[in-house]
PDB file of N, CA and C in Angstrom:
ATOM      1  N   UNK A   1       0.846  -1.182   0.000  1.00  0.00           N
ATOM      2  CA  UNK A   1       0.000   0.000   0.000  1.00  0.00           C
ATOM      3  C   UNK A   1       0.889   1.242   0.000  1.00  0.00           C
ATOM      4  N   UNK A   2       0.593   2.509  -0.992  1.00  0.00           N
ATOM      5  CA  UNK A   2       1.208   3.549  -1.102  1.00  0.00           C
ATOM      6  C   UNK A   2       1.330   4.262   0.334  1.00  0.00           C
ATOM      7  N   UNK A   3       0.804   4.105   1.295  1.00  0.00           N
ATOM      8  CA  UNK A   3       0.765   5.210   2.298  1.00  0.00           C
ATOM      9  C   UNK A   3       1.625   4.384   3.297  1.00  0.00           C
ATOM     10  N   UNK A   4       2.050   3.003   3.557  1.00  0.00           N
ATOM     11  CA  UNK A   4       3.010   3.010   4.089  1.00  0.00           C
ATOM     12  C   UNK A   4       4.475   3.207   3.785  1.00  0.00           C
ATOM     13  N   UNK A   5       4.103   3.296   2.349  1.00  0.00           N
ATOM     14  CA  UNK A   5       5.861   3.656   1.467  1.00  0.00           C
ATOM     15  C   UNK A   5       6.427   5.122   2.187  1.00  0.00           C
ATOM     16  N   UNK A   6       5.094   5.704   2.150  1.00  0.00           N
ATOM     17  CA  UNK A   6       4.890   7.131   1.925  1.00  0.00           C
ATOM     18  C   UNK A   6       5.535   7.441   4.140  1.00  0.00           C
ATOM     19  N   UNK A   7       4.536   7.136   4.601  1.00  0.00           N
ATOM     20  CA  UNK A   7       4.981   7.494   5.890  1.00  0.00           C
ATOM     21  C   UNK A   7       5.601   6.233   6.439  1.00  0.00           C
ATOM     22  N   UNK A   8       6.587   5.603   5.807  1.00  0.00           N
ATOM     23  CA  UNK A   8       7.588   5.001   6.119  1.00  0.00           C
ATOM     24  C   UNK A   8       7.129   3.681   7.060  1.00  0.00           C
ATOM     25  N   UNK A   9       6.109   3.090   6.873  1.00  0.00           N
ATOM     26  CA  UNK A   9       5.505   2.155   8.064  1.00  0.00           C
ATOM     27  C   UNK A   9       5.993   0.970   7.510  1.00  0.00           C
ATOM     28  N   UNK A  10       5.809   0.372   8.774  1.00  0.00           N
ATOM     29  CA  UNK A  10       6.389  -1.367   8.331  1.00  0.00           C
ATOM     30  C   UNK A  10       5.323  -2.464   7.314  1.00  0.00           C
ATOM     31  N   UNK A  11       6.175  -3.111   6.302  1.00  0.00           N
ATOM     32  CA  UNK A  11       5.215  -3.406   5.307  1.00  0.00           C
ATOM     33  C   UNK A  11       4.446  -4.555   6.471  1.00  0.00           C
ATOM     34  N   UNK A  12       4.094  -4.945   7.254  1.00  0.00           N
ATOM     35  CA  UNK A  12       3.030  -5.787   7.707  1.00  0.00           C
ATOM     36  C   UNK A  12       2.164  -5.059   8.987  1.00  0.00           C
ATOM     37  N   UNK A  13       2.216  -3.356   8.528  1.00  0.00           N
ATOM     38  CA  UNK A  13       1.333  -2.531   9.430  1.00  0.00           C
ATOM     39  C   UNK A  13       0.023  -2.808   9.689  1.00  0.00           C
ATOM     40  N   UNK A  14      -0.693  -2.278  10.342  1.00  0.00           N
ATOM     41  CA  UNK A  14      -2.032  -2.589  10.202  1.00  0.00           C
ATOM     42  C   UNK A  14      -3.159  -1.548   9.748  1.00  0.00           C
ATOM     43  N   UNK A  15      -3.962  -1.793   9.365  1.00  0.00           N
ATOM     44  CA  UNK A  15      -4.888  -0.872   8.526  1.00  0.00           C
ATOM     45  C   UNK A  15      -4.828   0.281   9.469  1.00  0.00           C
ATOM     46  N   UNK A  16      -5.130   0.234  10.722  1.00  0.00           N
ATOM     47  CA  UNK A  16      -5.666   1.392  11.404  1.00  0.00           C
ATOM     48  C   UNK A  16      -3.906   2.210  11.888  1.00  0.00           C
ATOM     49  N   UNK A  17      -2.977   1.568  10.994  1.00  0.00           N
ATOM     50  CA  UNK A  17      -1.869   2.283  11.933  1.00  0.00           C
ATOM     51  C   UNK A  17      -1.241   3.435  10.512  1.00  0.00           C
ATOM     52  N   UNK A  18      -1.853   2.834   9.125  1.00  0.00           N
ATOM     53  CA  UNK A  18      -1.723   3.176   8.168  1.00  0.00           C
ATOM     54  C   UNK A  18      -2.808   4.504   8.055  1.00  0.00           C
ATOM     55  N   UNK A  19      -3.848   4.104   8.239  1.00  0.00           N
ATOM     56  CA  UNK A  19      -5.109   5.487   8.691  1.00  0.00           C
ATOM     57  C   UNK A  19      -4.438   6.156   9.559  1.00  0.00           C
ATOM     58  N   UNK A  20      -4.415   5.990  10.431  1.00  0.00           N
ATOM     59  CA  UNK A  20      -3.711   7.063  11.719  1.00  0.00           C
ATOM     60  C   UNK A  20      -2.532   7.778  10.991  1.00  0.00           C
ATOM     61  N   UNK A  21      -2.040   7.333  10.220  1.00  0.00           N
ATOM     62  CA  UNK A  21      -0.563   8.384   9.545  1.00  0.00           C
ATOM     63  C   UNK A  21      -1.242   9.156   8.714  1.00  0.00           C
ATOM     64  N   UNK A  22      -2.318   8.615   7.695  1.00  0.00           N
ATOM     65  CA  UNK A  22      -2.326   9.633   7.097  1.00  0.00           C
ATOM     66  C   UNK A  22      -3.057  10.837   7.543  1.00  0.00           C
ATOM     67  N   UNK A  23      -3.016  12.082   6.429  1.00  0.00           N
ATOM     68  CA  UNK A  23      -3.402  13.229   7.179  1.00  0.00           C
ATOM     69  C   UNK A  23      -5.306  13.398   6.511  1.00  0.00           C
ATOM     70  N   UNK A  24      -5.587  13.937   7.732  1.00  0.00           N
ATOM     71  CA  UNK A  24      -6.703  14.708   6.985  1.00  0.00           C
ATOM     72  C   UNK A  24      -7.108  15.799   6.382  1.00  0.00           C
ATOM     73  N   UNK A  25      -8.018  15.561   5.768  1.00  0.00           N
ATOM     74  CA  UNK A  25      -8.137  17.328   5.172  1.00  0.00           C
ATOM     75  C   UNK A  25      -7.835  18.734   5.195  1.00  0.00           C
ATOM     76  N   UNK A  26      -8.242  19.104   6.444  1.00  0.00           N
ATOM     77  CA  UNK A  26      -7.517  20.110   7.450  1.00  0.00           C
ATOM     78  C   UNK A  26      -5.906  20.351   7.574  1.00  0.00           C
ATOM     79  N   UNK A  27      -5.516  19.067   8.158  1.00  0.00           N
ATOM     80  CA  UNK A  27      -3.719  19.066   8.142  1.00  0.00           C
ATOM     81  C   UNK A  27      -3.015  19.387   6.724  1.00  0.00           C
ATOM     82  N   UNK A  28      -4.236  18.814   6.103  1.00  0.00           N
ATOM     83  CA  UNK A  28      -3.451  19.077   4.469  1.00  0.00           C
ATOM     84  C   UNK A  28      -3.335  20.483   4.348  1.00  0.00           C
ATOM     85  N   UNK A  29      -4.390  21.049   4.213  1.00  0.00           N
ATOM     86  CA  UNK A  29      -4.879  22.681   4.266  1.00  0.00           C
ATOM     87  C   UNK A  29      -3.646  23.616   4.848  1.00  0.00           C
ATOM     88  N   UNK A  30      -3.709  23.067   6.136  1.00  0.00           N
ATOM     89  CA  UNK A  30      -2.813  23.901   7.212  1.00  0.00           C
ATOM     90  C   UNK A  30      -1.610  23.911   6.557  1.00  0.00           C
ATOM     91  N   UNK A  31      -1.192  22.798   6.112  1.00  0.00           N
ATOM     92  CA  UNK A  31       0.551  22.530   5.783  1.00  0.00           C
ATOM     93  C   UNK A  31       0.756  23.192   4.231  1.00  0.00           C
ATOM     94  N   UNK A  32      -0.273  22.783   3.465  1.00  0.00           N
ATOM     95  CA  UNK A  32      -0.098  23.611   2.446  1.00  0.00           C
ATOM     96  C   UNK A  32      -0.433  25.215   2.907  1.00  0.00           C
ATOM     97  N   UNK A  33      -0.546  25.490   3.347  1.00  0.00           N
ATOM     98  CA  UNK A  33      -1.029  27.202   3.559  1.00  0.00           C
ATOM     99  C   UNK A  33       0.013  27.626   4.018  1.00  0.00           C
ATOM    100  N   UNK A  34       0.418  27.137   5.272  1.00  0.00           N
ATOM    101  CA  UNK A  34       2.218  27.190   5.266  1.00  0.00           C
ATOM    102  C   UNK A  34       3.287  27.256   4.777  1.00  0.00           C
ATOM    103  N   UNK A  35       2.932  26.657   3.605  1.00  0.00           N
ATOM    104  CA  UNK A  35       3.869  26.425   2.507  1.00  0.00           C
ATOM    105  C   UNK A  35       3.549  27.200   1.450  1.00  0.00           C
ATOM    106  N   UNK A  36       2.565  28.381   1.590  1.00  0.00           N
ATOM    107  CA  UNK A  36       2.562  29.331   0.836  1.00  0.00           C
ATOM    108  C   UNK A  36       0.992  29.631  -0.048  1.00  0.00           C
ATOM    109  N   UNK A  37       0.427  28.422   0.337  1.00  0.00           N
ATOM    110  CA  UNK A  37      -0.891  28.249  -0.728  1.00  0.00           C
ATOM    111  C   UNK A  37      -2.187  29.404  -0.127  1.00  0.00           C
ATOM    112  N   UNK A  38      -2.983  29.502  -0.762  1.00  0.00           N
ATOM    113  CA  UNK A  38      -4.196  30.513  -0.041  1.00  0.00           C
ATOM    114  C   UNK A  38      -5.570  29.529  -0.630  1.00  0.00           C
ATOM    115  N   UNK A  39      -6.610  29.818   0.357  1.00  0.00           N
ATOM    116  CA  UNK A  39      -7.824  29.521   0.031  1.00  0.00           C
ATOM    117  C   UNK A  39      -8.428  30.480  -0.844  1.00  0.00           C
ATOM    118  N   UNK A  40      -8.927  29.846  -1.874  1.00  0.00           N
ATOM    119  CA  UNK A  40      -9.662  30.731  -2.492  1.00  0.00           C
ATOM    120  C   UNK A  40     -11.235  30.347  -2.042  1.00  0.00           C
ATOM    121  N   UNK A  41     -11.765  29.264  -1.523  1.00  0.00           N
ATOM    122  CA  UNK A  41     -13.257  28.912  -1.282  1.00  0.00           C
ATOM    123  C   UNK A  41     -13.305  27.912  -0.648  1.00  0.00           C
ATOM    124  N   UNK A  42     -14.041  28.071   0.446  1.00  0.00           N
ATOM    125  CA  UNK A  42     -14.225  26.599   1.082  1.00  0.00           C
ATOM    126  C   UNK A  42     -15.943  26.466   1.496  1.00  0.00           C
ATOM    127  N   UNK A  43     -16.110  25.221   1.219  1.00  0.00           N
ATOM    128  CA  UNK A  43     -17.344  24.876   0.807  1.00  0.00           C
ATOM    129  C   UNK A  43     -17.702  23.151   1.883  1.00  0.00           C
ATOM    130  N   UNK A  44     -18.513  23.126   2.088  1.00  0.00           N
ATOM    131  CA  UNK A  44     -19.179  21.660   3.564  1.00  0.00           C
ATOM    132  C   UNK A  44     -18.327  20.400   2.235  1.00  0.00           C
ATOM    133  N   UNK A  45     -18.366  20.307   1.241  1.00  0.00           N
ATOM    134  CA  UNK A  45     -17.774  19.588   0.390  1.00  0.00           C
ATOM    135  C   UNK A  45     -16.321  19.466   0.260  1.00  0.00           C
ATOM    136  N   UNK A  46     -16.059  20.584   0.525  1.00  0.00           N
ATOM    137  CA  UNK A  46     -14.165  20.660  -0.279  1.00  0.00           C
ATOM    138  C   UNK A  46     -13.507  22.110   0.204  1.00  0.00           C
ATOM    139  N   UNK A  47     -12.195  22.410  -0.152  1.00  0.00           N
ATOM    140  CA  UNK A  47     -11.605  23.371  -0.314  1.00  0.00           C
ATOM    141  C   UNK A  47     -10.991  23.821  -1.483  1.00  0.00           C
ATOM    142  N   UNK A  48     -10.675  24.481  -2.312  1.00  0.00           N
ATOM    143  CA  UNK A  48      -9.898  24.976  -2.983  1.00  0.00           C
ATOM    144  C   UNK A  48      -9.163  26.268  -2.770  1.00  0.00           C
ATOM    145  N   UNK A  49      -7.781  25.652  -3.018  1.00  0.00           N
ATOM    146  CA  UNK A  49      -6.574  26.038  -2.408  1.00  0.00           C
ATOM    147  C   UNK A  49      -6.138  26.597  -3.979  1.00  0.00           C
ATOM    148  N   UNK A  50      -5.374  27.912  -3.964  1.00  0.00           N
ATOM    149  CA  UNK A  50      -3.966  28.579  -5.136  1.00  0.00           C
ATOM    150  C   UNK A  50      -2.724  28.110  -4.583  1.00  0.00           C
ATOM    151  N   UNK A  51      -2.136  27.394  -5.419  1.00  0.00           N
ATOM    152  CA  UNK A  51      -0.293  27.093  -5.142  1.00  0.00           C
ATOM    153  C   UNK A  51       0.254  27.555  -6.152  1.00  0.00           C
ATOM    154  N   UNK A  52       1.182  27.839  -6.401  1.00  0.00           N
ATOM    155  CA  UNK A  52       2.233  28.546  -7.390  1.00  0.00           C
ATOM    156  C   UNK A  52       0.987  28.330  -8.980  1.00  0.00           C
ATOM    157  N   UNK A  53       0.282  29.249  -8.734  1.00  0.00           N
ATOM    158  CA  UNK A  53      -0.592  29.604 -10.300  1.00  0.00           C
ATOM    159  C   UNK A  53      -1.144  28.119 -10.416  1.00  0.00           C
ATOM    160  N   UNK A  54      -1.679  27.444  -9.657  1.00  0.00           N
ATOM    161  CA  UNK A  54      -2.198  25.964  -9.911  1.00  0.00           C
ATOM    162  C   UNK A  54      -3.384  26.046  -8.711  1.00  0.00           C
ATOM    163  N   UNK A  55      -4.592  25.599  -9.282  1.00  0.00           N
ATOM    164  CA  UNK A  55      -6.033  25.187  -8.428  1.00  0.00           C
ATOM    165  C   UNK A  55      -5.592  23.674  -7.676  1.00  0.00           C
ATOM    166  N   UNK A  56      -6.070  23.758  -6.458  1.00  0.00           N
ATOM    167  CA  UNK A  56      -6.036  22.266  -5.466  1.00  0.00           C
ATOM    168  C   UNK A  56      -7.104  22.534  -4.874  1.00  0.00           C
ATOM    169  N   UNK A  57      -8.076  21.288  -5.576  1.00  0.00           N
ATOM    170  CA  UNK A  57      -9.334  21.079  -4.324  1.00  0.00           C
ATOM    171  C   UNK A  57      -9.335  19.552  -4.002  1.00  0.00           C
ATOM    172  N   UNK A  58      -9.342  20.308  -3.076  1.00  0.00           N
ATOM    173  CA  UNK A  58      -9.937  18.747  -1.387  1.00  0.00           C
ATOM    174  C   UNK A  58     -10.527  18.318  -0.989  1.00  0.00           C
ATOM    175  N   UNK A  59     -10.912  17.273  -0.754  1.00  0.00           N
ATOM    176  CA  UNK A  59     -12.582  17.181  -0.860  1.00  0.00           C
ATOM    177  C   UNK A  59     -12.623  16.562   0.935  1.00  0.00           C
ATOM    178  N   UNK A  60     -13.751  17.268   1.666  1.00  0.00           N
ATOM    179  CA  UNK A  60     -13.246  17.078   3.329  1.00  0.00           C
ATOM    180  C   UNK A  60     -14.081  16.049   3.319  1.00  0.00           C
ATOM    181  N   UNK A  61     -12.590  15.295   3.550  1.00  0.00           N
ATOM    182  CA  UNK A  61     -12.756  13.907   3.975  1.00  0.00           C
ATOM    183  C   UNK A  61     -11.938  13.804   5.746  1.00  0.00           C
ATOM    184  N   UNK A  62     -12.059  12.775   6.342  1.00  0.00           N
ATOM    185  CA  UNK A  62     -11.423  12.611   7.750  1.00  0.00           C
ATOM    186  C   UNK A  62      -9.860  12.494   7.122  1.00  0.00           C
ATOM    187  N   UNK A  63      -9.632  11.146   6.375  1.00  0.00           N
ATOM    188  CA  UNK A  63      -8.402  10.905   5.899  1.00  0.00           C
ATOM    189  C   UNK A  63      -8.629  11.258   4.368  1.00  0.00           C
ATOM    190  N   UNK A  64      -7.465  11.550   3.665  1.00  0.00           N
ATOM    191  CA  UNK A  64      -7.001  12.055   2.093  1.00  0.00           C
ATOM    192  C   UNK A  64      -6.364  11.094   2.077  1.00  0.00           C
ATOM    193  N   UNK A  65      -6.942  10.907   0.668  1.00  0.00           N
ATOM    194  CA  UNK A  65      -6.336   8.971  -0.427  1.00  0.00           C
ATOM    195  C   UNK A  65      -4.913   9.467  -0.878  1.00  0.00           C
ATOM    196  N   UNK A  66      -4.489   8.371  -0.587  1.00  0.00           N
ATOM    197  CA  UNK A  66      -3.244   8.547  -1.404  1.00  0.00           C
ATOM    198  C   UNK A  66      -2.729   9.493  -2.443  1.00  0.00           C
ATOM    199  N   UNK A  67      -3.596   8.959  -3.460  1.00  0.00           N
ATOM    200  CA  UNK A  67      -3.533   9.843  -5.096  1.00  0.00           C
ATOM    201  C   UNK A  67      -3.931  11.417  -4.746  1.00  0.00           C
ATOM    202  N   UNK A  68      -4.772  11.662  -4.232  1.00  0.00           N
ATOM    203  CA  UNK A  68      -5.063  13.251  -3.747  1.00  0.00           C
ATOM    204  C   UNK A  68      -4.154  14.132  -3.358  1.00  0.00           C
ATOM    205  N   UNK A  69      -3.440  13.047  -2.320  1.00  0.00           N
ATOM    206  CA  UNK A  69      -2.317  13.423  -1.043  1.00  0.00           C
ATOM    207  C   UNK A  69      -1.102  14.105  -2.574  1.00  0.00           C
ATOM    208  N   UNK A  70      -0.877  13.252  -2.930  1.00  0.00           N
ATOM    209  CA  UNK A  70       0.057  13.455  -4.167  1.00  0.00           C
ATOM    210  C   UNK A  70       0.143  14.092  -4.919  1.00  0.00           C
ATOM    211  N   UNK A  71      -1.393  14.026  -5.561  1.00  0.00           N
ATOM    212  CA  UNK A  71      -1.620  15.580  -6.652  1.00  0.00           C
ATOM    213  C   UNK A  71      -1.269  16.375  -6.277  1.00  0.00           C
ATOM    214  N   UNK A  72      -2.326  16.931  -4.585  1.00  0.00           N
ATOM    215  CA  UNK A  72      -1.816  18.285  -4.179  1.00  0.00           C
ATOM    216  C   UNK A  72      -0.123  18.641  -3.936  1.00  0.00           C
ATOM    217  N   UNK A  73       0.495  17.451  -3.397  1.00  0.00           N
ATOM    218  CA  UNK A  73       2.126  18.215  -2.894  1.00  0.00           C
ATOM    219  C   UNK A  73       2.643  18.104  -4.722  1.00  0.00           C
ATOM    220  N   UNK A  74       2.363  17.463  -5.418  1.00  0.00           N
ATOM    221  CA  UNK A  74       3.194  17.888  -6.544  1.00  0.00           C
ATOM    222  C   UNK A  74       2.455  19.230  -7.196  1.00  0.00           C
ATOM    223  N   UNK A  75       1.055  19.389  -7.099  1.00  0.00           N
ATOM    224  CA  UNK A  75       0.743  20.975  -7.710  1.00  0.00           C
ATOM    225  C   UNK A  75       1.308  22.181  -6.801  1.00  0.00           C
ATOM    226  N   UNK A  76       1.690  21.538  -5.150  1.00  0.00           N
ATOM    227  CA  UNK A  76       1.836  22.462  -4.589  1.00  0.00           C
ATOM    228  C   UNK A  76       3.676  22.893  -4.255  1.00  0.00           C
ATOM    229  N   UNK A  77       3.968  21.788  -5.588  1.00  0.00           N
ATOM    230  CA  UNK A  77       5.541  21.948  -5.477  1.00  0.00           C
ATOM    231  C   UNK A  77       6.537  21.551  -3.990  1.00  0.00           C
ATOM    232  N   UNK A  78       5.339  20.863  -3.244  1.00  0.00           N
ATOM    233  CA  UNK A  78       6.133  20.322  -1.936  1.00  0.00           C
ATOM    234  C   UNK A  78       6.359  18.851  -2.260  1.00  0.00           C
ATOM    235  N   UNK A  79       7.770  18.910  -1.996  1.00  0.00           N
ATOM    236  CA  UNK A  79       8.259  17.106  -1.919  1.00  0.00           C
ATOM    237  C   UNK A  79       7.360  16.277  -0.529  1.00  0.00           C
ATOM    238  N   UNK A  80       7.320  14.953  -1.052  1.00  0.00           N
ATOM    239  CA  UNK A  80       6.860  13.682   0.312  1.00  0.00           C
ATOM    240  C   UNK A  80       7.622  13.941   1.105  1.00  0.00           C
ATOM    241  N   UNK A  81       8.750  13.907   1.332  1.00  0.00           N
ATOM    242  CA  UNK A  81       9.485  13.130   2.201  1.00  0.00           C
ATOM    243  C   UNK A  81       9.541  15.430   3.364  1.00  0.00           C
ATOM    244  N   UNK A  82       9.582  16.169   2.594  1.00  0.00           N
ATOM    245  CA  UNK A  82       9.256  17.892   3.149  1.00  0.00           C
ATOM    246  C   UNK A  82       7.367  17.796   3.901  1.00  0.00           C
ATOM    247  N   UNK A  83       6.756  17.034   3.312  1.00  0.00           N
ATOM    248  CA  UNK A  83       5.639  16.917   3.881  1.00  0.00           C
ATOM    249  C   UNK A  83       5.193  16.094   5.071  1.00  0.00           C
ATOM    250  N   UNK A  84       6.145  14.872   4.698  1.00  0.00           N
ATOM    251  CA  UNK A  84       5.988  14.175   6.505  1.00  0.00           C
ATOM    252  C   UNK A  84       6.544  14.749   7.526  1.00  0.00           C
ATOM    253  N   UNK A  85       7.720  15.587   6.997  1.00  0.00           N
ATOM    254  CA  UNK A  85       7.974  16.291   8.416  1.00  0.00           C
ATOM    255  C   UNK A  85       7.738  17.555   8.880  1.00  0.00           C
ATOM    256  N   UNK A  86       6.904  17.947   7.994  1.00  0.00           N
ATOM    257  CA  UNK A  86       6.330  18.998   8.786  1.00  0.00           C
ATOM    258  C   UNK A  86       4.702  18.564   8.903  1.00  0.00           C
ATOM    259  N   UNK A  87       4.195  17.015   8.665  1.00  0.00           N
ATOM    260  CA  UNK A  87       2.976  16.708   9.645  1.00  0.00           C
ATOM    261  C   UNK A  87       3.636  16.206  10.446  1.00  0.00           C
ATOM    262  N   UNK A  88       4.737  15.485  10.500  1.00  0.00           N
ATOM    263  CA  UNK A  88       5.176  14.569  11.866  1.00  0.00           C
ATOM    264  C   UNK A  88       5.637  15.979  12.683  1.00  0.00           C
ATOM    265  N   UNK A  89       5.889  17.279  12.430  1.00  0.00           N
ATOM    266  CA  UNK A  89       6.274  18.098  13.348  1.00  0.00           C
ATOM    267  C   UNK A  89       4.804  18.674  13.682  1.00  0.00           C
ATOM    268  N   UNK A  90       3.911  18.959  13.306  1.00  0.00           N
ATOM    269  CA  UNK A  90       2.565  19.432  13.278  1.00  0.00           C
ATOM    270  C   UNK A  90       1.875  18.441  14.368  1.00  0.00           C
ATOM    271  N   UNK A  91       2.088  17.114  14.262  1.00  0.00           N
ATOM    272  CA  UNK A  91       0.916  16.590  15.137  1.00  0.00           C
ATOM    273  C   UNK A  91       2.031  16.509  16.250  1.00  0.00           C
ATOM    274  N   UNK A  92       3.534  16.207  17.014  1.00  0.00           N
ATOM    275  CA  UNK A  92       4.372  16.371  17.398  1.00  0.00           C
ATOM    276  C   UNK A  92       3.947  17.698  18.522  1.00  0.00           C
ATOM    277  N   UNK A  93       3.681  18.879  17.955  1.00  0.00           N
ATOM    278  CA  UNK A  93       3.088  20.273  18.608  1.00  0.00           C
ATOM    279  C   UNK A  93       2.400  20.167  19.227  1.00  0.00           C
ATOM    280  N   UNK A  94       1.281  19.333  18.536  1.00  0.00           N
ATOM    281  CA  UNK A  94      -0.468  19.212  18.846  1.00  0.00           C
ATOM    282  C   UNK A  94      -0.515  18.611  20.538  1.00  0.00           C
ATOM    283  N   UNK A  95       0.279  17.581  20.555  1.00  0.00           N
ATOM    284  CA  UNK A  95       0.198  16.383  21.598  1.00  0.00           C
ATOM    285  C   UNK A  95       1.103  17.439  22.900  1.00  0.00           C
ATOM    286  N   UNK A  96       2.056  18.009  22.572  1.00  0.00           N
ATOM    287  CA  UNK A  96       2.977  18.150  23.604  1.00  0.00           C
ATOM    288  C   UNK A  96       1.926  19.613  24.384  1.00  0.00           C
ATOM    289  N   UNK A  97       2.010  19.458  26.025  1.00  0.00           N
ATOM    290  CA  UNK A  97       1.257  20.167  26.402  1.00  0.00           C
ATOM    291  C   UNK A  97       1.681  21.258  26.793  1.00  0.00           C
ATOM    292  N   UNK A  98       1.134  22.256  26.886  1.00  0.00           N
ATOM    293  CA  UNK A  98       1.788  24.271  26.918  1.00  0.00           C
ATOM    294  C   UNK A  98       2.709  24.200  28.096  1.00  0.00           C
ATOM    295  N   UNK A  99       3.488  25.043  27.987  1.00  0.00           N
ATOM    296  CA  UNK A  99       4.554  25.404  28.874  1.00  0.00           C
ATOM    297  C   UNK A  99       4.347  26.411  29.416  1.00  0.00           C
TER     298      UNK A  99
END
């Protein structure tokens, strides 16, 4: 399966450990927006996002499929391997509690 290639999991993972890596809709959003993208519309269906002169829409789901995950970082000119670590630094934030 592409998404354990992708977030590096062991090939005899288990479905729910493969779900749990990937990101959802939102995280996608956030990380691309970070990375420079803007909303142009967001809608109970989807988002559409501007990246370097290129349309990305998302369709809000809990988890983003593989192929989606992909379109967007290649329209959005972000590499895989630049995108896991700034969700593995993103949810990393999330968990650790305020100081």
């Amino acid at each position: 399966m592409l998404s354990a290639d992708i977030f590096h999991l062991p090939a005899d993972a288990s479905t729910d450990a493969i779900s749990a890596s990937r990101p959802s809709c939102d995280e996608l959003v956030q990380i691309l927006q970070h990375h420079g993208a803007t909303i142009v519309a967001r809608q109970e269906h989807g988002v559409l996002l501007r990246a370097r002169r290129r349309l990305i829409f998302l369709r809000r789901t809990s988890i983003v499929a593989d192929s989606e995950l992909l379109d967007a970082l290649h329209a959005a000119g972000l590499a895989v391997s630049r995108f896991v670590d700034l969700l593995e630094g993103r949810r990393r934030s999330s968990v650790q509690p305020n100081r």
